[in-house]
Structures are given as C-alpha cells and as structure tokens.
C-alpha atoms as a PDB file:
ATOM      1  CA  UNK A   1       6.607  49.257  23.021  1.00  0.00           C
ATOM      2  CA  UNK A   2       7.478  52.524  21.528  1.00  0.00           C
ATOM      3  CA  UNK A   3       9.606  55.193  24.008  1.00  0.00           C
ATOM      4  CA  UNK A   4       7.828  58.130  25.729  1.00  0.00           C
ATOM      5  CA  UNK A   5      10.019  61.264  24.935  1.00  0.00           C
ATOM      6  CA  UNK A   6      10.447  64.631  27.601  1.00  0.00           C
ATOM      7  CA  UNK A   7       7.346  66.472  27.588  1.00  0.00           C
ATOM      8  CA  UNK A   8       8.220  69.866  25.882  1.00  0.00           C
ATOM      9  CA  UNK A   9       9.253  72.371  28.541  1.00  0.00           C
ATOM     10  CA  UNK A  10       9.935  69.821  30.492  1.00  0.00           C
ATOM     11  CA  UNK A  11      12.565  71.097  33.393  1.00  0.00           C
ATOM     12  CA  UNK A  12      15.729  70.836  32.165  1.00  0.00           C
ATOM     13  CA  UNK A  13      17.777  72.566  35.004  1.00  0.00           C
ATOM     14  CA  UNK A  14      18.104  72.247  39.293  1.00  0.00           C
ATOM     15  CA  UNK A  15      17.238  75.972  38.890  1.00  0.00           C
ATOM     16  CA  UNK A  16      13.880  75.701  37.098  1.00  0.00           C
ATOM     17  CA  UNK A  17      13.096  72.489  38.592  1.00  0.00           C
ATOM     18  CA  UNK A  18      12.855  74.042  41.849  1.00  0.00           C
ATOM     19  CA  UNK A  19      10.773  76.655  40.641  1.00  0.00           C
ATOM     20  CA  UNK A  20       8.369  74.414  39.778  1.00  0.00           C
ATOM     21  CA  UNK A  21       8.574  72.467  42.502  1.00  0.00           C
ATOM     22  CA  UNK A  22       7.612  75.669  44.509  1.00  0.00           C
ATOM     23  CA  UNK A  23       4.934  76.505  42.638  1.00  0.00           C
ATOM     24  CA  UNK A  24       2.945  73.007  42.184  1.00  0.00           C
ATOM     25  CA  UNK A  25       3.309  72.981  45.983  1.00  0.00           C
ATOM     26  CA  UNK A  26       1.080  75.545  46.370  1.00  0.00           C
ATOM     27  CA  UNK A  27      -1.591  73.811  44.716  1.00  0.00           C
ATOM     28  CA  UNK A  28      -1.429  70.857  47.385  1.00  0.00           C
ATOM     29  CA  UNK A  29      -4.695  69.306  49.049  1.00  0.00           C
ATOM     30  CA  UNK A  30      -4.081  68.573  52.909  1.00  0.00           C
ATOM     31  CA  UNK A  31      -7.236  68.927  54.101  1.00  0.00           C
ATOM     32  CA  UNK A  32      -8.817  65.700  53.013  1.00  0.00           C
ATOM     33  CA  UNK A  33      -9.367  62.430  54.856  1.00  0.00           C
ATOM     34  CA  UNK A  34      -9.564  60.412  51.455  1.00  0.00           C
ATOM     35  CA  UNK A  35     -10.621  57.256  50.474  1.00  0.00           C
ATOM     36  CA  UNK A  36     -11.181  54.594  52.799  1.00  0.00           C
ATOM     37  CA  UNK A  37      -8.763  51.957  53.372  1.00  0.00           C
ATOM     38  CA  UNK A  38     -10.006  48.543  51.573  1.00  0.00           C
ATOM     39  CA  UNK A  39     -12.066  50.158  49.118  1.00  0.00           C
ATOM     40  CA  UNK A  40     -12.199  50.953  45.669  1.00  0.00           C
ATOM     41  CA  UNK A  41      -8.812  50.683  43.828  1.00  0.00           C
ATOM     42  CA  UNK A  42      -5.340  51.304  45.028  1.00  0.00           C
ATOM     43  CA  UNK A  43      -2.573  51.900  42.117  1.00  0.00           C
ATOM     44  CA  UNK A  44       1.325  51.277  42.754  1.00  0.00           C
ATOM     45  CA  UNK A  45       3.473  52.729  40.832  1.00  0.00           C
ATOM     46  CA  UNK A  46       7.116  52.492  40.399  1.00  0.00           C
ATOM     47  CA  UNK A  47      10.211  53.109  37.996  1.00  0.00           C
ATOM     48  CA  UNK A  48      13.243  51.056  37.104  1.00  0.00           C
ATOM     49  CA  UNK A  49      16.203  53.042  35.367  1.00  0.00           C
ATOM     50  CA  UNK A  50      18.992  51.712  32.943  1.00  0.00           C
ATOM     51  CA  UNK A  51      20.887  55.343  32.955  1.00  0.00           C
ATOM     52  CA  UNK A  52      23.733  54.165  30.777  1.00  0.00           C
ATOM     53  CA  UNK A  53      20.914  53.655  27.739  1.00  0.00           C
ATOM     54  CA  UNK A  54      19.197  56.408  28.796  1.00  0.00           C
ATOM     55  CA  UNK A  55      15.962  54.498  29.736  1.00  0.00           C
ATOM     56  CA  UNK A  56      13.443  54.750  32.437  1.00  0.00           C
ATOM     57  CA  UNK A  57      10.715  52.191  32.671  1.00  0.00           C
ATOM     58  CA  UNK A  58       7.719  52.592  35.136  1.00  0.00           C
ATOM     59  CA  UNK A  59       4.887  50.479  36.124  1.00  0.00           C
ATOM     60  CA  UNK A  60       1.085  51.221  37.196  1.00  0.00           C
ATOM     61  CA  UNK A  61      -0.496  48.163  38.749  1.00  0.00           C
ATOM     62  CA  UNK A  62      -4.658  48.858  39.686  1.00  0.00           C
ATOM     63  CA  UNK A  63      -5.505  46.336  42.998  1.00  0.00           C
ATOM     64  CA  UNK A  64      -8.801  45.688  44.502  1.00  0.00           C
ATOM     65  CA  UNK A  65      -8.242  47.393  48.052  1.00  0.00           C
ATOM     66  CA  UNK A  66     -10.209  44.812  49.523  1.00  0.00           C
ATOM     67  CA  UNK A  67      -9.257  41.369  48.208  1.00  0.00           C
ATOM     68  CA  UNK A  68      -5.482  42.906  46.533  1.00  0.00           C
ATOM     69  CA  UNK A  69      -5.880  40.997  43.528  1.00  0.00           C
ATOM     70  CA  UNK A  70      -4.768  42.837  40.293  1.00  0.00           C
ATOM     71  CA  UNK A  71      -7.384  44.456  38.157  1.00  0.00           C
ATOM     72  CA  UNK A  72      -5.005  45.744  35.277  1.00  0.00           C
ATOM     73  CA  UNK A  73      -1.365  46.660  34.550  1.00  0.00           C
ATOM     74  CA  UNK A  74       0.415  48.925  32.203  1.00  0.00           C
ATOM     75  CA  UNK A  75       3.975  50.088  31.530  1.00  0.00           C
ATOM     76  CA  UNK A  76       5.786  52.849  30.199  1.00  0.00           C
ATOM     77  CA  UNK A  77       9.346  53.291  29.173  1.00  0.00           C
ATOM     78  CA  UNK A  78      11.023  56.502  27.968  1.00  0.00           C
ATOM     79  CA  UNK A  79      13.923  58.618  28.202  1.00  0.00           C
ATOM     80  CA  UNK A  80      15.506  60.115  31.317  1.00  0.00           C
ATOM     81  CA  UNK A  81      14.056  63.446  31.738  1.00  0.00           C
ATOM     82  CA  UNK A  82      15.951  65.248  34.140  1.00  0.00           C
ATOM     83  CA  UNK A  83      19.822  64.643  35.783  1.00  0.00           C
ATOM     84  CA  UNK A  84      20.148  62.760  38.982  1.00  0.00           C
ATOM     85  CA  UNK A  85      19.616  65.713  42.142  1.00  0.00           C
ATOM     86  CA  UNK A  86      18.845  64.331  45.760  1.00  0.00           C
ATOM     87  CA  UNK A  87      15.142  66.099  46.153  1.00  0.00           C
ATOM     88  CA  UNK A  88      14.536  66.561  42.866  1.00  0.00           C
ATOM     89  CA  UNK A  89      14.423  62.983  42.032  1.00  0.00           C
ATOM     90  CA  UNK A  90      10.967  63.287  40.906  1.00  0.00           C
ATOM     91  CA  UNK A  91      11.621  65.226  37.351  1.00  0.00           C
ATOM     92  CA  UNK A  92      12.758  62.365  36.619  1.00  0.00           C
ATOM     93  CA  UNK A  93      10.291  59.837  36.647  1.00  0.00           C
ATOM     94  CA  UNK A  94       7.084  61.609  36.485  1.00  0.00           C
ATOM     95  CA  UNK A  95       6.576  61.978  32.415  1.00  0.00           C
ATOM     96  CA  UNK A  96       7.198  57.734  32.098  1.00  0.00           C
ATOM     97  CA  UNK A  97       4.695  57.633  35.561  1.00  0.00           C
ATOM     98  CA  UNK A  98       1.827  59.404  33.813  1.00  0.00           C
ATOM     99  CA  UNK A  99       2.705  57.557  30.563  1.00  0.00           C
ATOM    100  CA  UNK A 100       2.029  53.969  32.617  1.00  0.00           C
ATOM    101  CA  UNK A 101      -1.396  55.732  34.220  1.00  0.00           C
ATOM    102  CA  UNK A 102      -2.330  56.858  31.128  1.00  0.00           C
ATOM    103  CA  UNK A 103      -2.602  53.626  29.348  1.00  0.00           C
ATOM    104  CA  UNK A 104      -4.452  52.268  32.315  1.00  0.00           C
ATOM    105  CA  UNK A 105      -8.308  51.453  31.634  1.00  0.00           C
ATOM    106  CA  UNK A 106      -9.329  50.729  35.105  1.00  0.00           C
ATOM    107  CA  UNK A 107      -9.982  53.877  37.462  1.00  0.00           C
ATOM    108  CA  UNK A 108      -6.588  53.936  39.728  1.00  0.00           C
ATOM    109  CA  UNK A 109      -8.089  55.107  42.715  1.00  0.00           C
ATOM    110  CA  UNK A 110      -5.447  56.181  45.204  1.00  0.00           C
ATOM    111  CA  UNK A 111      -1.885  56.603  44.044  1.00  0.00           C
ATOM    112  CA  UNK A 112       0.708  54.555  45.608  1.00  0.00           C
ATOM    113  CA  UNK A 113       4.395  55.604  45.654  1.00  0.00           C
ATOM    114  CA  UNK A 114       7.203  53.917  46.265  1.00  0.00           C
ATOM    115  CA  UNK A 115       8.629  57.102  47.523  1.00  0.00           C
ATOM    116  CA  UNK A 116       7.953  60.235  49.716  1.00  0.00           C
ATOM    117  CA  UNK A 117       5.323  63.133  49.576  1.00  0.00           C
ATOM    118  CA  UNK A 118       5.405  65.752  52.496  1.00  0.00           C
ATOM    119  CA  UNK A 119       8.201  63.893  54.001  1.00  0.00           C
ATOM    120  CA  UNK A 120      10.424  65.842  51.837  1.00  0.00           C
ATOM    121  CA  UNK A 121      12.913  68.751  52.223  1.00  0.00           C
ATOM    122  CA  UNK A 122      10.915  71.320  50.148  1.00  0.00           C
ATOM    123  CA  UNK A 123       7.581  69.046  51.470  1.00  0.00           C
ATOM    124  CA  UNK A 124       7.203  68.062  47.574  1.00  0.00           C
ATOM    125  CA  UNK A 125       8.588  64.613  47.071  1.00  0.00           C
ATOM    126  CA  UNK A 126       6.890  62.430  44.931  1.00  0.00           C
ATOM    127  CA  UNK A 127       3.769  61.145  45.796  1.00  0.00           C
ATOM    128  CA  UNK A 128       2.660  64.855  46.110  1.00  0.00           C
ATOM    129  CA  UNK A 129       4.175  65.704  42.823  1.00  0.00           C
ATOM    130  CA  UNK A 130       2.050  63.166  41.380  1.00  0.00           C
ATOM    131  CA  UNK A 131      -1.222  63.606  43.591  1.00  0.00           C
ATOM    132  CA  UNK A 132      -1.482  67.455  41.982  1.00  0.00           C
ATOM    133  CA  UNK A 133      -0.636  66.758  38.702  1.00  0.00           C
ATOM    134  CA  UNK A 134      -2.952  63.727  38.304  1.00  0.00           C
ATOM    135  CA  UNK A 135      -5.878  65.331  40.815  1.00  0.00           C
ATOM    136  CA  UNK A 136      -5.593  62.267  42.756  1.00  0.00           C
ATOM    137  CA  UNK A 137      -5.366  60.885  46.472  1.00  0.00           C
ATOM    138  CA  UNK A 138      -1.670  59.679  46.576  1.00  0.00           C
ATOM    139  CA  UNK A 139       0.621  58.605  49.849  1.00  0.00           C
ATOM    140  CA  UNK A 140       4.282  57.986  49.599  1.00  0.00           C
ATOM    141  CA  UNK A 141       5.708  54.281  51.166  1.00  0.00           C
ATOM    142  CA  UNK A 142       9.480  54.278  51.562  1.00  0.00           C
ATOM    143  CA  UNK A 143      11.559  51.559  51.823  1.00  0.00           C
ATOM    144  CA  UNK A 144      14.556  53.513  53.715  1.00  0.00           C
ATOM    145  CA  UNK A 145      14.505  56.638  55.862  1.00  0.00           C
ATOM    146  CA  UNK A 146      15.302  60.269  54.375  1.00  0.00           C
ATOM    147  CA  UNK A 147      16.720  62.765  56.266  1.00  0.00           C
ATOM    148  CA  UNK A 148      14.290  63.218  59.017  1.00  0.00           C
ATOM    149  CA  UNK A 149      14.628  62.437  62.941  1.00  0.00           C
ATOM    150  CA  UNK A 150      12.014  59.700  64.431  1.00  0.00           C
ATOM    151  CA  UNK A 151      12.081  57.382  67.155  1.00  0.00           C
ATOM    152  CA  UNK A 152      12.380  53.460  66.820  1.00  0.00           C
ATOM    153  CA  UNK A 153       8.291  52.492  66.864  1.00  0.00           C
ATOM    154  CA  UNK A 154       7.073  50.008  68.913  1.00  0.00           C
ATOM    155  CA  UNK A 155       7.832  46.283  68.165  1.00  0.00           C
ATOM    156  CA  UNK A 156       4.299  45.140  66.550  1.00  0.00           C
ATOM    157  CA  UNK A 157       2.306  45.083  63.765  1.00  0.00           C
ATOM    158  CA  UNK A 158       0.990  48.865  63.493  1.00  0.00           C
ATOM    159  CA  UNK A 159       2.893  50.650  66.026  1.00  0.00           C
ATOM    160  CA  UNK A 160       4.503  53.833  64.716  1.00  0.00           C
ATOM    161  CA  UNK A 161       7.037  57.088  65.210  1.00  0.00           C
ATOM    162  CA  UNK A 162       6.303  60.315  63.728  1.00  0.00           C
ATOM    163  CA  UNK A 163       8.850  61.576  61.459  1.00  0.00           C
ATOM    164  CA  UNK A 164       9.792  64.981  61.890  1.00  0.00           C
ATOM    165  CA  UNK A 165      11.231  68.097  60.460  1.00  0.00           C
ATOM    166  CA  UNK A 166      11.305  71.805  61.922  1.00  0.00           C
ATOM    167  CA  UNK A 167       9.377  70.027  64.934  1.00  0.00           C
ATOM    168  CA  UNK A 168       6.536  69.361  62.060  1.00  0.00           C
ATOM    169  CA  UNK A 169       5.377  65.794  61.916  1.00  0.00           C
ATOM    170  CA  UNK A 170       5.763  64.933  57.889  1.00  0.00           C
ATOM    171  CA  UNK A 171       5.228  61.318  58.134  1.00  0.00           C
ATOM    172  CA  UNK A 172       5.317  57.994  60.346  1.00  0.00           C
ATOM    173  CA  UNK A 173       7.991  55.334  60.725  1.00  0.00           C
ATOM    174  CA  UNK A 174       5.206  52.227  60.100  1.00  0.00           C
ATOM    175  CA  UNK A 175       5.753  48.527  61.570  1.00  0.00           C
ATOM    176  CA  UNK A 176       3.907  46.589  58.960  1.00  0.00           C
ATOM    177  CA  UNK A 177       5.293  43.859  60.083  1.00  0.00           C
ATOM    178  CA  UNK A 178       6.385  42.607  64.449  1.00  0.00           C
ATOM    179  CA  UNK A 179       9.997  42.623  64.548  1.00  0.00           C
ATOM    180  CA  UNK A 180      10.267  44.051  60.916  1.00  0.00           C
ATOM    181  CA  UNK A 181      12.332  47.134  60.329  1.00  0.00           C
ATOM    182  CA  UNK A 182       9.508  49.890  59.807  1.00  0.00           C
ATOM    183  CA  UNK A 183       8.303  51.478  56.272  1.00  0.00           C
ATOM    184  CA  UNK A 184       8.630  55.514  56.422  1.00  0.00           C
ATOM    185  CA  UNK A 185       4.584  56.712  55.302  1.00  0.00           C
ATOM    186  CA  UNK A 186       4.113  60.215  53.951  1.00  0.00           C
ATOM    187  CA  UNK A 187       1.000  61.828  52.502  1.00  0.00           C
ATOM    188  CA  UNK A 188       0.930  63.378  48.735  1.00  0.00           C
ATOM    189  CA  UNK A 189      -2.246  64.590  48.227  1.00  0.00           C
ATOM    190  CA  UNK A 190      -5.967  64.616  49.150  1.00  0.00           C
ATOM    191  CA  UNK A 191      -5.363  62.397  52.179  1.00  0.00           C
ATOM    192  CA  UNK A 192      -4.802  62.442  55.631  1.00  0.00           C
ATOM    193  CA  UNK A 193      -1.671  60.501  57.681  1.00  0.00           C
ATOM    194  CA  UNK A 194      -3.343  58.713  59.666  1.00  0.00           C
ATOM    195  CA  UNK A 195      -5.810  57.213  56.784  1.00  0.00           C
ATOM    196  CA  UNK A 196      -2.604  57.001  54.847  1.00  0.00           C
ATOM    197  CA  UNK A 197      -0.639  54.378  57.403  1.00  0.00           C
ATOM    198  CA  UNK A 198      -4.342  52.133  57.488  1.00  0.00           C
ATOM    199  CA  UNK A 199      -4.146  51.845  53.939  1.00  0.00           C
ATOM    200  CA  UNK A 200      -0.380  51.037  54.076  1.00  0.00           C
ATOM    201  CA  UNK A 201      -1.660  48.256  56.683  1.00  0.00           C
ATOM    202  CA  UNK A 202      -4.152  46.785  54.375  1.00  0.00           C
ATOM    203  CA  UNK A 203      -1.757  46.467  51.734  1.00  0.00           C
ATOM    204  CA  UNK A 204       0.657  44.480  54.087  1.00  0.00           C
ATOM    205  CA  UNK A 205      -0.996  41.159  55.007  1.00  0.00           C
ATOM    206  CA  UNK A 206       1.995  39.301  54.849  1.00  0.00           C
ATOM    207  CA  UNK A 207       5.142  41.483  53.618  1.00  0.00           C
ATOM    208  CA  UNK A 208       6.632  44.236  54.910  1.00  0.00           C
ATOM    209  CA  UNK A 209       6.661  46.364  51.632  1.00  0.00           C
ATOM    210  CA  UNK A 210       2.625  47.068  49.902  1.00  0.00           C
ATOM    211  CA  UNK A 211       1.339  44.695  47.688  1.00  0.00           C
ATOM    212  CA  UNK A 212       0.863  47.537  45.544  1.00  0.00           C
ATOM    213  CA  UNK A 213       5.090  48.292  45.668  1.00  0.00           C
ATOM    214  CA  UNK A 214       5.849  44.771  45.215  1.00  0.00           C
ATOM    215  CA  UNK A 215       3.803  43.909  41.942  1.00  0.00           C
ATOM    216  CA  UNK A 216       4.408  47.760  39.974  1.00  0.00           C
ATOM    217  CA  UNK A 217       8.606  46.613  41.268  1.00  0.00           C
ATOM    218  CA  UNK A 218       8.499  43.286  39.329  1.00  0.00           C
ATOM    219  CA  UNK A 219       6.584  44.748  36.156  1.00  0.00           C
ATOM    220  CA  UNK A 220       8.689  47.582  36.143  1.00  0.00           C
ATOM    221  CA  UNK A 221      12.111  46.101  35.856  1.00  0.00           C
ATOM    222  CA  UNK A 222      10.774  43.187  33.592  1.00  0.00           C
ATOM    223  CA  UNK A 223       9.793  45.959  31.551  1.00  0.00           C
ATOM    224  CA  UNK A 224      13.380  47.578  31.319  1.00  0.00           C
ATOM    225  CA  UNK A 225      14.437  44.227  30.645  1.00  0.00           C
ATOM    226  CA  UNK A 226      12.354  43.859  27.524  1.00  0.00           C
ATOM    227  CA  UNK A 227      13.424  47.446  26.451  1.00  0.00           C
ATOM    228  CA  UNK A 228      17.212  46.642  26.884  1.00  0.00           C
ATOM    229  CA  UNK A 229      16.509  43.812  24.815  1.00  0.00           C
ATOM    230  CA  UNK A 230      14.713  45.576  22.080  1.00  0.00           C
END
C-alpha cells in the first residue's frame, strides 16, 4: 500500500486552518431531511494514528442499511497532515479519509463519523467537514461527550438529551442501548437530527457503538498495523 502525501496547500497552520474552517462552513446544507434510515448504503469511516512514524491510517467500510452486512472496504494510510489542535482535529484526518472513499467502488451513501459535526465549537467538526467536501449526507457518532451541557437521557433504548451550546440544540445524547452510557449524535451535512439519531438506531441492534464505527475501527488499526510493519 503506497502512502497518501498532504494535498498541496494543504493547511499547515491553527491560523489558516481556521480560516478555512470558516469559510467551508458557509457552504453547509441544514435544510435537508436525508436519506432514510435502513436504506441504501451507510459508510463508516474512521482513522487510527501512529504519530511517532508519522502515519495516519483510515478506513471506509460501505453497509447495507437494511441487513448491515458489508458491501466493500478500503483503506488509506498517509502522512499526518496537520499538528494535534482540540477543534481542529479534522485537518488532520481528512486527506487519508477521502483517500479510503476514493478507492471505494460501491456508492457510500451516507457518511458515518466517528466524530462530531455541528456539535462543535466553531459548528464544523468533522462529519460536516467531510459532508461539504464530499457533497454527501454525513452525521457525526461520538463515543465521549465534548464540551457541551445535556441532561442524563432516559434509561431505554432510544431515549435522548439535547446537547446544547449558546441555548442552541447541536446534537442529542443517544441511548442505543437500556442502561448503556449514551452516544453524543450530531449532524454534518444534508441531514436532519432527528433522521440522524434513527439511523444511529438502526445501526445499533446489539452494541452500543454503529456497526458502521465498529467495522471502519478494526480495519483501520489493522491497517496501521500492516503499515508499521512495512
């Protein structure tokens, strides 16, 4: 597997980073209810990183939304492309991301991230990051809460708390799971929250994390392993 270098102009400072930041989120969609949950395909995509090498590895796995078997998988490894900065996290992983969806045959459908969109300080994590520069439907699943306020949800399967900011709701706290610490569900791009936390519920039959998450987790860090190894 050859390495995927920094796009040219690529950010290279906090300064310009933000700059772009600010001006990609100008160019998000919010007014669209996107694709329904259990159809078509549903992509996760996530990164490992081996910053001593210099190495990030990312994963796109393509699911059937109905039946969440895997229709294809790719990987990508390249070089870090941007220092580690709280909120700017995404310069980082985004040219290996689009490397892995690149070499993907299958149509990815919506974008999965194992990360945050509007639920973001600057309201451009991740999974919107990716959703404009890919034109695509993406939502943002988080393992761990960022810096927002929410209530504890209710104790079963689906019950939620909105996440809030500036008394704007920018995401849900998600029970995928009764009795199961919740998953924090943010919209990227070209979908709405509330079709964003069914297709978080689809993708959770029996784990608390997306099926989409888990599978594009294992791929990714077996594929840092094979590039260490290399």
């Amino acid at each position: 597997m050859g390495i995927t270098g920094v796009p040219a102009g690529w950010p290279a400072d906090e300064e310009t980073a933000l700059d772009v930041q600010r001006e990609l989120r100008e160019r998000l969609v919010l007014d669209e209810e996107g694709p329904a949950a259990g159809e078509g395909h549903v992509t996760g995509l996530d990164v490992a990183y081996d910053d001593e090498r210099d190495l990030v590895a990312a994963a796109a796995v393509v699911l059937d939304a109905r039946t969440l078997e895997v229709v294809e998988r790719a990987t990508a490894v390249g070089r870090v492309s941007f220092p580690y900065v709280p909120g700017l996290l995404a310069f980082r992983e985004i040219p290996t991301a689009l490397a892995a969806l690149d070499a993907l045959a299958a149509d990815p459908g919506l974008l999965v991230c194992d990360g945050y969109g509007l639920a973001h300080p600057r309201r451009f994590g991740l999974a919107a990051h990716l959703g404009v520069l890919t034109g695509r439907p993406a939502i943002g699943v988080a393992k761990n809460p960022f810096t927002f306020a929410y209530d504890r949800p209710g104790p079963d399967r689906g019950d939620f708390a909105p996440l809030r900011a500036d008394g704007e709701e920018v995401g849900r706290a998600l029970r995928t799971r009764s009795g199961v610490k919740p998953v924090f569900v943010s919209v990227g791009h070209r979908i709405s929250l509330g079709n964003a936390c069914a297709h978080t519920l689809a993708l959770t039959p029996r784990y608390r994390i997306p099926e989409t998450t888990r599978h594009a987790d294992a791929l990714c860090r077996r594929a840092l392993q094979e590039a260490r190894a290399a």
